[in-house]
Every structure is written in C-alpha cells, then in structure tokens.
Protein backbone atom coordinates (compact mmCIF):
# COMPACT_ATOMS: atom_id res chain seq x y z
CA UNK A 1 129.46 50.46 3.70
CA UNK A 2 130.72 46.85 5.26
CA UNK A 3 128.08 43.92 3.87
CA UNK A 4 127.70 40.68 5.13
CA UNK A 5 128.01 38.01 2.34
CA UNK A 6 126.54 34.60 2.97
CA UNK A 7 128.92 32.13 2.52
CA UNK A 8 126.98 30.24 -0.08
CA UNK A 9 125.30 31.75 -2.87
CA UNK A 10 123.03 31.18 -5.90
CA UNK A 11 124.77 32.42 -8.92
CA UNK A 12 121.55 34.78 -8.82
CA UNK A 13 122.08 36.28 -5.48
CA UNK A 14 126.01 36.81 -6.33
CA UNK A 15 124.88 38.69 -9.20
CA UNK A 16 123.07 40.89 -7.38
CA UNK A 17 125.51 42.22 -5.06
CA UNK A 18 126.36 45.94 -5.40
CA UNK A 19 126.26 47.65 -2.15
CA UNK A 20 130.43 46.61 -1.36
CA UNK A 21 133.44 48.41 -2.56
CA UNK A 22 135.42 45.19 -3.26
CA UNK A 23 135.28 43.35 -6.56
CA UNK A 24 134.64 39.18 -5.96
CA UNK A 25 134.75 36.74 -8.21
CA UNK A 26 131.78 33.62 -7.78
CA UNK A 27 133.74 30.30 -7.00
CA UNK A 28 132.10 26.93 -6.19
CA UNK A 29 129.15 28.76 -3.99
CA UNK A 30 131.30 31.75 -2.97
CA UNK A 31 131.79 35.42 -3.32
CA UNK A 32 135.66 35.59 -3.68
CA UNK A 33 137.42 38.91 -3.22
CA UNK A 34 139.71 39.49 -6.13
CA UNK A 35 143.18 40.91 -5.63
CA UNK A 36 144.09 44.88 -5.07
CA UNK A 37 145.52 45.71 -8.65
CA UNK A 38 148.73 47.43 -8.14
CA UNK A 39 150.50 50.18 -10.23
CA UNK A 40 151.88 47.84 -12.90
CA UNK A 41 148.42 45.79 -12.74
CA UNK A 42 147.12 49.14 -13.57
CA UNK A 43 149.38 50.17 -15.99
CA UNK A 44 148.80 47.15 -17.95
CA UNK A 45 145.43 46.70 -18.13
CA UNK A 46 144.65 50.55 -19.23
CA UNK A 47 147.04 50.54 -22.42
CA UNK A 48 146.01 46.46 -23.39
CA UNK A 49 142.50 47.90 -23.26
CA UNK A 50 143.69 51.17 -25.23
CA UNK A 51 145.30 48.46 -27.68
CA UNK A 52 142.51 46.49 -28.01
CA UNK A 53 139.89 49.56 -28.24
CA UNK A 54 142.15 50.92 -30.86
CA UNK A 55 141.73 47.71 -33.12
CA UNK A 56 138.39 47.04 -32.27
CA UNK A 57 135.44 47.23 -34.71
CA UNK A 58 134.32 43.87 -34.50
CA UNK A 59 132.87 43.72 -30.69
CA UNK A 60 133.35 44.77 -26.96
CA UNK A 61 136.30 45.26 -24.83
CA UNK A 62 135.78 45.06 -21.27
CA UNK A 63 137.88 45.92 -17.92
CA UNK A 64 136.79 43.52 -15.32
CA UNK A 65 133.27 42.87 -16.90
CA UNK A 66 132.31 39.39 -15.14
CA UNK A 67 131.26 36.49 -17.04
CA UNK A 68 128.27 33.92 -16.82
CA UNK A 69 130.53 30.64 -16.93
CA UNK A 70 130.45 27.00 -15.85
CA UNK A 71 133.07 25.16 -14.25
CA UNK A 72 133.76 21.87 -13.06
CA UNK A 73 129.78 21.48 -13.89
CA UNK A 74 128.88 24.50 -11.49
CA UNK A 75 127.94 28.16 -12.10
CA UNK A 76 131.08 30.42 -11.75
CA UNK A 77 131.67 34.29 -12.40
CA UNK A 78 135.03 35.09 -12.51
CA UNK A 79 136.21 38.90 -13.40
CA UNK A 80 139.11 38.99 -15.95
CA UNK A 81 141.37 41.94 -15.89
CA UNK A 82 140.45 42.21 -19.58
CA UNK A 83 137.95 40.16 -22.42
CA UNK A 84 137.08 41.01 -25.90
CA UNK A 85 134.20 38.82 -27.50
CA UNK A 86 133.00 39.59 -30.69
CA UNK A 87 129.86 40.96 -31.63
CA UNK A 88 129.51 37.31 -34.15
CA UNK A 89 129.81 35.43 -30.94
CA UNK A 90 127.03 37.56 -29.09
CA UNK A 91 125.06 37.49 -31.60
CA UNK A 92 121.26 39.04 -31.66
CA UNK A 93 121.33 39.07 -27.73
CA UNK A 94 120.86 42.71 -25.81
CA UNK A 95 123.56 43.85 -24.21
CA UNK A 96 122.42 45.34 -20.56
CA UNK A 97 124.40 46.16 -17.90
CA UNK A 98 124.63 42.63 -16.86
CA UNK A 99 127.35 39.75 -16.65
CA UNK A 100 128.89 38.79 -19.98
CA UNK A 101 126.14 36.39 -21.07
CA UNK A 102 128.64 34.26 -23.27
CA UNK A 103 132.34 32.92 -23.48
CA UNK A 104 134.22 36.03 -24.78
CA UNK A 105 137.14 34.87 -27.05
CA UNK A 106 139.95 36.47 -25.03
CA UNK A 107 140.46 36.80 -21.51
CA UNK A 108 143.17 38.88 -20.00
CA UNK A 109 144.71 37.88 -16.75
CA UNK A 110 147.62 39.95 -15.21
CA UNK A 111 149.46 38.20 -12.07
CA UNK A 112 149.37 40.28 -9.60
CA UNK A 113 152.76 40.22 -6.98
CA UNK A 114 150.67 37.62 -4.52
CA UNK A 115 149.28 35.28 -7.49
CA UNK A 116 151.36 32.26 -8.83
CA UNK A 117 151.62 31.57 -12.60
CA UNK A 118 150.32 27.98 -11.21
CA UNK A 119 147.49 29.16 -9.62
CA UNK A 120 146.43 31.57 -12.71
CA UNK A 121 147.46 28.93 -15.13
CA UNK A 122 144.84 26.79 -13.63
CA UNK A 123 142.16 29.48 -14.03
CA UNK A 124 142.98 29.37 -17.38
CA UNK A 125 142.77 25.97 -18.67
CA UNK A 126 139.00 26.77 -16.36
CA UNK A 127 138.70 29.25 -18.76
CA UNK A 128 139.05 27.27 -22.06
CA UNK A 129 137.29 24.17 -20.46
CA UNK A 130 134.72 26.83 -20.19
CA UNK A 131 134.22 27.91 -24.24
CA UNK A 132 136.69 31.21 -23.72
CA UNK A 133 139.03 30.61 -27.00
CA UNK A 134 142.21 32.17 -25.87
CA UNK A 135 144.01 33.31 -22.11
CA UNK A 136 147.03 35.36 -22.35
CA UNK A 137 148.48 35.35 -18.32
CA UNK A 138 150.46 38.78 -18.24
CA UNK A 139 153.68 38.71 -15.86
CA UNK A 140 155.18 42.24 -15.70
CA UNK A 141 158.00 40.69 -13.85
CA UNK A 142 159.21 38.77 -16.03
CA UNK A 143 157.95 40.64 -19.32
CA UNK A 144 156.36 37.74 -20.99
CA UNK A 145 152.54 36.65 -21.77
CA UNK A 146 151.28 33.01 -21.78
CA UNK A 147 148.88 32.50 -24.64
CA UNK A 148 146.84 29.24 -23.54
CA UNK A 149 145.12 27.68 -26.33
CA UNK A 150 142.49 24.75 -26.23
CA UNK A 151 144.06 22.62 -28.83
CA UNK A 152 147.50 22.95 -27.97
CA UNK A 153 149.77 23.50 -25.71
CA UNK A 154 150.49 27.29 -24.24
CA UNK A 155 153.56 29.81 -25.58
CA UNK A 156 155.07 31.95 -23.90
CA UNK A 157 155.94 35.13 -25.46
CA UNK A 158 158.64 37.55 -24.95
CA UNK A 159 160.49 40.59 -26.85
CA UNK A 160 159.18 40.99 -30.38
CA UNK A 161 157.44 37.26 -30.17
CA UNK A 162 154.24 38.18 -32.07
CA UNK A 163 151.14 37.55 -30.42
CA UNK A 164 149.19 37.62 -33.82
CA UNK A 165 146.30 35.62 -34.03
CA UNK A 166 143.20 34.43 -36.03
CA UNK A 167 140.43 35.32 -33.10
CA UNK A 168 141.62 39.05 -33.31
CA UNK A 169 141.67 39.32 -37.27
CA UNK A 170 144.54 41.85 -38.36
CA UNK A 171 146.01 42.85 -34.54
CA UNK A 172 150.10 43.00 -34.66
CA UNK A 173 151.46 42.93 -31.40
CA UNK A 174 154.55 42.00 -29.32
CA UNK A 175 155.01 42.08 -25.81
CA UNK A 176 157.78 44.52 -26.21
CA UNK A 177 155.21 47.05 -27.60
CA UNK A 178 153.19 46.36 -24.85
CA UNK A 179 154.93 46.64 -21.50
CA UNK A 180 156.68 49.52 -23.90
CA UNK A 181 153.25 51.26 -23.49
CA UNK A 182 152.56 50.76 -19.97
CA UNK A 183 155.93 52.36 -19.09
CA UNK A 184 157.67 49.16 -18.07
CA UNK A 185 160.64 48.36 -19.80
C-alpha cells in the first residue's frame, strides 16, 4: 500500500506511521526514507547483533529500533542499523513497543555503497551531541569501524585492533572477528 506522507510532521504523527513498507528516519520535520540494506549491510548487522546478543545480560539489543532524540534543538528519530542501551540507563521505565525512549549507549551505523563516511560521520557526532555514548560507522569496504567518542577524538579500527570498551563491560572484539563472521574477508 503507497501512503502519502505530509511533508512536515510532529514527532507524534511520524511516530505513528505504520501503514508503508519503507523504513524513514524523522529529520528536521521530515519522514526520511532510509537506505535499501544490501547483502553485506545484511550480513553485518545479523552477526554484530548475534555478537552483541551473545554478550548481552545487561540490556537490549535492537536492529533498527528508532530512537526518541533531539538534535540541533529539534525532535529527531533516526533508525540505527544496530543500539544496545543498558537496562541501568533505562531504568524503571516500561518497555512497549515504542521508540527507544532514551540515548542507548551504542549505536551501530553500517555505510551502505551510496552513503559517504562524511555524511555518516556527521550523524554521528548528532548522535553523541545527542547523549548516545559511543558510534562505531562500519565500512565493509574497507574492513575498518570508526569508534566516535564524545571526549575525544574517533579511531579507526582495523585487523585485530580491539574494540574493547568500558560501556560494554567484558566484550573482546576485533574487526577481523567480525567481518570474519559475516563472511567477508
């Protein structure tokens, strides 16, 4: 079923949109499609989530769950590939089958063949701006994540680099292991 979607939108409205096929993001007013994962896209985003459900005993791991955010002072909704918040950082609210009510601590972004690393790299600096603790931008081209951070500057990680750190407690993990998993190197 085609829907007409008016070009600007309360955040409520957006979040109330469920009669489409496509997946959009809320932008400055706007329901924005996201982009057609691909097989690698695909690939990647079902073993990180295998990864991070196989660590996971602390909170929730979600595949394009959208999030309640603000940026740049307005409401905005984007859909990560991947997020893990913590069940600490939700706290005593109810989970329904609803936006993310919170800044998760990591969002997952994998560039897909039509995105820049520019383009994503500004999404995630709006992520951190945003209370999300840690981005990692996936490139399967290249093999290497970008871990932004919002005290310092970003890494890029490569090989055996390990992506260990102190928002997922006890998680060792390379990128080699990874794209290893998804069948790409």
């Amino acid at each position: 079923m085609t829907s007409i979607i008016k070009s600007f939108l309360t955040l409520e409205e957006f979040l109330t949109l469920s009669d489409t096929d496509i997946t959009y993001e809320f932008v400055d007013g706007e329901a924005v499609p996201k982009r057609l994962p691909l097989r690698f896209h695909s690939r990647l985003t079902g073993q990180m989530c295998l990864i991070l459900d196989n660590w996971n005993t602390r909170g929730e791991v979600g595949i394009e769950w959208a999030i309640k955010l603000k940026r740049r002072g307005k409401d905005w909704c984007p859909v990560p590939d991947l997020l893990y918040i913590s069940y600490d950082r939700l706290g005593d609210i109810p989970l329904a089958d609803e936006a993310c009510p919170v800044p998760p601590e990591l969002v997952i972004e994998i560039i897909s063949p039509e995105q820049s690393f520019s383009d994503l790299s500004e999404k995630a600096v709006d992520y951190l701006n945003a209370g999300v603790d840690r981005v990692w931008l996936v490139d399967s081209k290249v093999k290497k994540i970008t871990v932004f951070y919002p005290d310092a500057p970003p890494q890029t990680k490569k090989d055996d680099d390990s992506l260990e750190d102190s928002i997922l407690p006890n998680l060792k993990l390379t990128p080699r292991q990874i794209f290893e998993k998804a069948s790409l190197l």
